[in-house]
N, C-alpha and C. Protein backbone atom coordinates (compact mmCIF):
# COMPACT_ATOMS: atom_id res chain seq x y z
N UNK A 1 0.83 -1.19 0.00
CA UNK A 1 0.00 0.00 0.00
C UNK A 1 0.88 1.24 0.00
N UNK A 2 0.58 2.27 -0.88
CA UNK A 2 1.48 3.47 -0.95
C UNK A 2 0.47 4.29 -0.64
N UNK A 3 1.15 5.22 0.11
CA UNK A 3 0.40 6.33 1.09
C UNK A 3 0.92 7.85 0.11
N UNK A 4 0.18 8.81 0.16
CA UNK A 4 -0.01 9.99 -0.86
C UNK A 4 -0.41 10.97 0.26
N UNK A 5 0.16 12.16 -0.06
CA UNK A 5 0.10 13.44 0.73
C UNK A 5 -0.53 14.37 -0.08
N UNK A 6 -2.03 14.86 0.25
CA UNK A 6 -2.55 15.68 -0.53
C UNK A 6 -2.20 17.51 0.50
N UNK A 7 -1.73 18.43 -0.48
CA UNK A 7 -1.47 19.62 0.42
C UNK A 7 -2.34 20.53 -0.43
N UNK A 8 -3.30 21.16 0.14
CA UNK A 8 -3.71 22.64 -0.61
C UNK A 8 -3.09 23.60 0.03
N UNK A 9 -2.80 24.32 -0.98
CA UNK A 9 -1.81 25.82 0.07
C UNK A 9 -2.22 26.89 0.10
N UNK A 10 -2.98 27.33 -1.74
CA UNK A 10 -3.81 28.46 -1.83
C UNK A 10 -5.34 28.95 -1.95
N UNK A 11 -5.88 29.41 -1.16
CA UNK A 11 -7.23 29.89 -1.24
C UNK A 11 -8.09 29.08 -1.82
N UNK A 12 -7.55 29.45 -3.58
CA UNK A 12 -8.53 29.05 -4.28
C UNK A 12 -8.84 27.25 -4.45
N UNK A 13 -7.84 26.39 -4.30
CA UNK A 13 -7.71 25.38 -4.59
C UNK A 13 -8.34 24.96 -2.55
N UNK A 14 -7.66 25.32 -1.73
CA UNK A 14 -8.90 24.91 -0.22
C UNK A 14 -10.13 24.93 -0.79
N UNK A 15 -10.70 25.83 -1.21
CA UNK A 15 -12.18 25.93 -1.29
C UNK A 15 -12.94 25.37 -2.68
N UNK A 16 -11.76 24.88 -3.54
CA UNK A 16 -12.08 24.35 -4.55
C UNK A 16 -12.34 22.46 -4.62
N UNK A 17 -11.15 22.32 -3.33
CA UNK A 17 -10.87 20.93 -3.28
C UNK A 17 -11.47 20.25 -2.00
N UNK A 18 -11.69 21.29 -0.99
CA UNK A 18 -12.11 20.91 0.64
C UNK A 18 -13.07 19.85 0.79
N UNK A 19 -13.99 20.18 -0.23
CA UNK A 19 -15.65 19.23 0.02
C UNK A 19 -15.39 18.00 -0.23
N UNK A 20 -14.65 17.56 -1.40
CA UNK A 20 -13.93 16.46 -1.88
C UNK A 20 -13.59 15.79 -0.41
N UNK A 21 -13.28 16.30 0.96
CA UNK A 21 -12.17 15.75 1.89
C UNK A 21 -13.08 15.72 2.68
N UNK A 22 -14.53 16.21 2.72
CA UNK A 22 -15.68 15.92 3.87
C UNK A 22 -15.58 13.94 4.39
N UNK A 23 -15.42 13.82 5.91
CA UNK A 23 -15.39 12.66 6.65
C UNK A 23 -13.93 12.40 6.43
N UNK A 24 -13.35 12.75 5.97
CA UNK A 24 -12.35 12.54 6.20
C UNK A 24 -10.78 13.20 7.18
N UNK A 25 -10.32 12.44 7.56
CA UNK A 25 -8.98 13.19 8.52
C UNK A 25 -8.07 14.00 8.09
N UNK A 26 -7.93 15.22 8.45
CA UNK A 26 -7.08 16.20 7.85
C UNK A 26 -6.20 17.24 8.87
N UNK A 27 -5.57 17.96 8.19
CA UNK A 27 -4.42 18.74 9.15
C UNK A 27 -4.39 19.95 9.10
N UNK A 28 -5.02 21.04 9.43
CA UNK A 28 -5.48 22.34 9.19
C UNK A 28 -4.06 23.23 9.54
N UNK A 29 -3.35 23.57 9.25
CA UNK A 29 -2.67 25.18 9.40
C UNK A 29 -3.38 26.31 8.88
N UNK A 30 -3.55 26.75 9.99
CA UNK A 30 -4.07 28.22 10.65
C UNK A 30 -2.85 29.41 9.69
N UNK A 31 -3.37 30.48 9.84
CA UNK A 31 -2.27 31.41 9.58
C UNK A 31 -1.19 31.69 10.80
N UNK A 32 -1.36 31.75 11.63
CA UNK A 32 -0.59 31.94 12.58
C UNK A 32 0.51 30.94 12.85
N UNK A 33 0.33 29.58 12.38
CA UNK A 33 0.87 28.13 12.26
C UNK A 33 0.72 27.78 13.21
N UNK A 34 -0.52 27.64 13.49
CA UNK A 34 -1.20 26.61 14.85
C UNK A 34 -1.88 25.39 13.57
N UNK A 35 -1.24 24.16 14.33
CA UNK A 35 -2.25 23.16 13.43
C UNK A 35 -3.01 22.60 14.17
N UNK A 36 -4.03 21.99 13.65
CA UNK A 36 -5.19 21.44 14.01
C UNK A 36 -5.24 20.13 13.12
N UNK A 37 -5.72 18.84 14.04
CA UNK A 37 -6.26 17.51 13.21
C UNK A 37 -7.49 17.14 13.86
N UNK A 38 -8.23 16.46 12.54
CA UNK A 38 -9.84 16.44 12.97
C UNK A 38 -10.07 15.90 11.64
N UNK A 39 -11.58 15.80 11.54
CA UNK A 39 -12.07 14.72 10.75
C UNK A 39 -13.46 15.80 10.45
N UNK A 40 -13.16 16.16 8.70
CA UNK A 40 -13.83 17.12 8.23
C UNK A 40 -15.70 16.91 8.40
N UNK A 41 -15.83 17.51 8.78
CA UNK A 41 -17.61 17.89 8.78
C UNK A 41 -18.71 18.41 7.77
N UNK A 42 -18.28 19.79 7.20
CA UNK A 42 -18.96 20.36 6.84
C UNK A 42 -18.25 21.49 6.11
N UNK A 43 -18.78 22.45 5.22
CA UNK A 43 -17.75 23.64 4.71
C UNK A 43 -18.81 24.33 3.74
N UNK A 44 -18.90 25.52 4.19
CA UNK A 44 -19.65 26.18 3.14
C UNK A 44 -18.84 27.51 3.08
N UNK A 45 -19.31 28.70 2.71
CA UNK A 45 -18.80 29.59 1.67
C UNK A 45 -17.62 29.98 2.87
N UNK A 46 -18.08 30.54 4.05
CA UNK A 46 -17.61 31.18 4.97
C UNK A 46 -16.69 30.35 6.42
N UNK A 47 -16.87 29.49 6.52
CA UNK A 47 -16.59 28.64 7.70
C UNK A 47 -16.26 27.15 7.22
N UNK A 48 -15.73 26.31 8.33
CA UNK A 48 -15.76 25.14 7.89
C UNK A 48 -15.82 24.39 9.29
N UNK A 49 -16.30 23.25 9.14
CA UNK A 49 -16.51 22.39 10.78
C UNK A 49 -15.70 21.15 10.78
N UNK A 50 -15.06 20.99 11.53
CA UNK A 50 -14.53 19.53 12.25
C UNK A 50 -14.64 19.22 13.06
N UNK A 51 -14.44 17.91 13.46
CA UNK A 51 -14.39 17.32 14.70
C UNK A 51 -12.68 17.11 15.14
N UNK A 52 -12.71 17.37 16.21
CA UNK A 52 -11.38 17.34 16.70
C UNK A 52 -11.27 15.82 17.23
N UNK A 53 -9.73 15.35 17.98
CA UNK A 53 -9.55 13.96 18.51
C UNK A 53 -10.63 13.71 19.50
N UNK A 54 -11.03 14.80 20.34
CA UNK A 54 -11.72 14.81 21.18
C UNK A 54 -13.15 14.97 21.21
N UNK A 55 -13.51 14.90 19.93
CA UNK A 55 -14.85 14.85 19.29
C UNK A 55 -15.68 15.47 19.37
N UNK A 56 -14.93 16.84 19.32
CA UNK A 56 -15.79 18.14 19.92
C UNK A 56 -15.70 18.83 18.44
N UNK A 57 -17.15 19.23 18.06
CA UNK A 57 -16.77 20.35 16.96
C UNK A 57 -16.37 21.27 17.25
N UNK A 58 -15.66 22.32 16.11
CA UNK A 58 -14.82 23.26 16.03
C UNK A 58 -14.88 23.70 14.58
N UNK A 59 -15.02 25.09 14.86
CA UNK A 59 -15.89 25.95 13.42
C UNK A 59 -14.12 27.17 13.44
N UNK A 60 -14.14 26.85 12.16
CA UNK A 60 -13.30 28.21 11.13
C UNK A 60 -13.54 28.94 10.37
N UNK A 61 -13.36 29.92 10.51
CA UNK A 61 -13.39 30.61 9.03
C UNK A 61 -12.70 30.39 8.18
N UNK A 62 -12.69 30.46 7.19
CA UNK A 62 -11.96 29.90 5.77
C UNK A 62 -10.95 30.58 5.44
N UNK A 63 -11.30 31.64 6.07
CA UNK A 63 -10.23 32.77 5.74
C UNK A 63 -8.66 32.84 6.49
N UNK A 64 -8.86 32.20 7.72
CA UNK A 64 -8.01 31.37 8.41
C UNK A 64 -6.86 30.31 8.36
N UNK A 65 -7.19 29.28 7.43
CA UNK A 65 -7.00 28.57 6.92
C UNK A 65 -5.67 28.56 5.84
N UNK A 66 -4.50 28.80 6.14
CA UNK A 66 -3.52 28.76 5.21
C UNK A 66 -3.27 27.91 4.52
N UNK A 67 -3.41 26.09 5.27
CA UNK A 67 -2.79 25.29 3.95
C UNK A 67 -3.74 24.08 5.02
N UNK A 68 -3.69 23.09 3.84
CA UNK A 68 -4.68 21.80 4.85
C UNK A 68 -3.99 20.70 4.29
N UNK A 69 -3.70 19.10 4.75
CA UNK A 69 -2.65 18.28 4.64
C UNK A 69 -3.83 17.12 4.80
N UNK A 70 -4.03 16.27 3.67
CA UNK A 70 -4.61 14.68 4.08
C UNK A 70 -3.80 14.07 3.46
N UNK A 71 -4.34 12.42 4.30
CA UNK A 71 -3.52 11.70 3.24
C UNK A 71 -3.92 10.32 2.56
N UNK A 72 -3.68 9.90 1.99
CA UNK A 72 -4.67 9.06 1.32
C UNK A 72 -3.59 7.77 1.09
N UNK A 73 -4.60 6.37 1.59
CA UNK A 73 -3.67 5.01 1.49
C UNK A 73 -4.80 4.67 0.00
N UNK A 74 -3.30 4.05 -0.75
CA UNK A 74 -3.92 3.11 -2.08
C UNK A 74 -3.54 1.86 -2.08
């Protein structure tokens, strides 16, 4: 099995590619470079929802959002 690192870095491609990654586990960098891992929820124009390890949701703004990291086994 080979494992694949998907990275979005800019704006347009997060919000182009994000929905694609709904239920699935991902790695959020913040602008500030705080990361976050959680297991995608939801995402519409303005915000986006996960669940954290601790299975608590947790809402972002999109705008927030510098780069996001999954990864995918084949």
């Amino acid at each position: 099995m080979v494992t694949r690192q998907l990275r979005l870095s800019t704006p347009e491609n997060i919000r182009k590619r994000l929905p694609e990654l709904i239920g699935k586990k991902i790695n959020i960098v913040l602008s500030d470079r705080t990361v976050l891992f959680g297991e995608l929820q939801n995402i519409n124009d303005s915000q986006l929802t996960f669940l954290n390890m601790r299975l608590d949701p947790v809402s972002l703004p999109v705008t927030d959002v510098a780069e996001v990291y999954a990864d995918f086994t084949e």
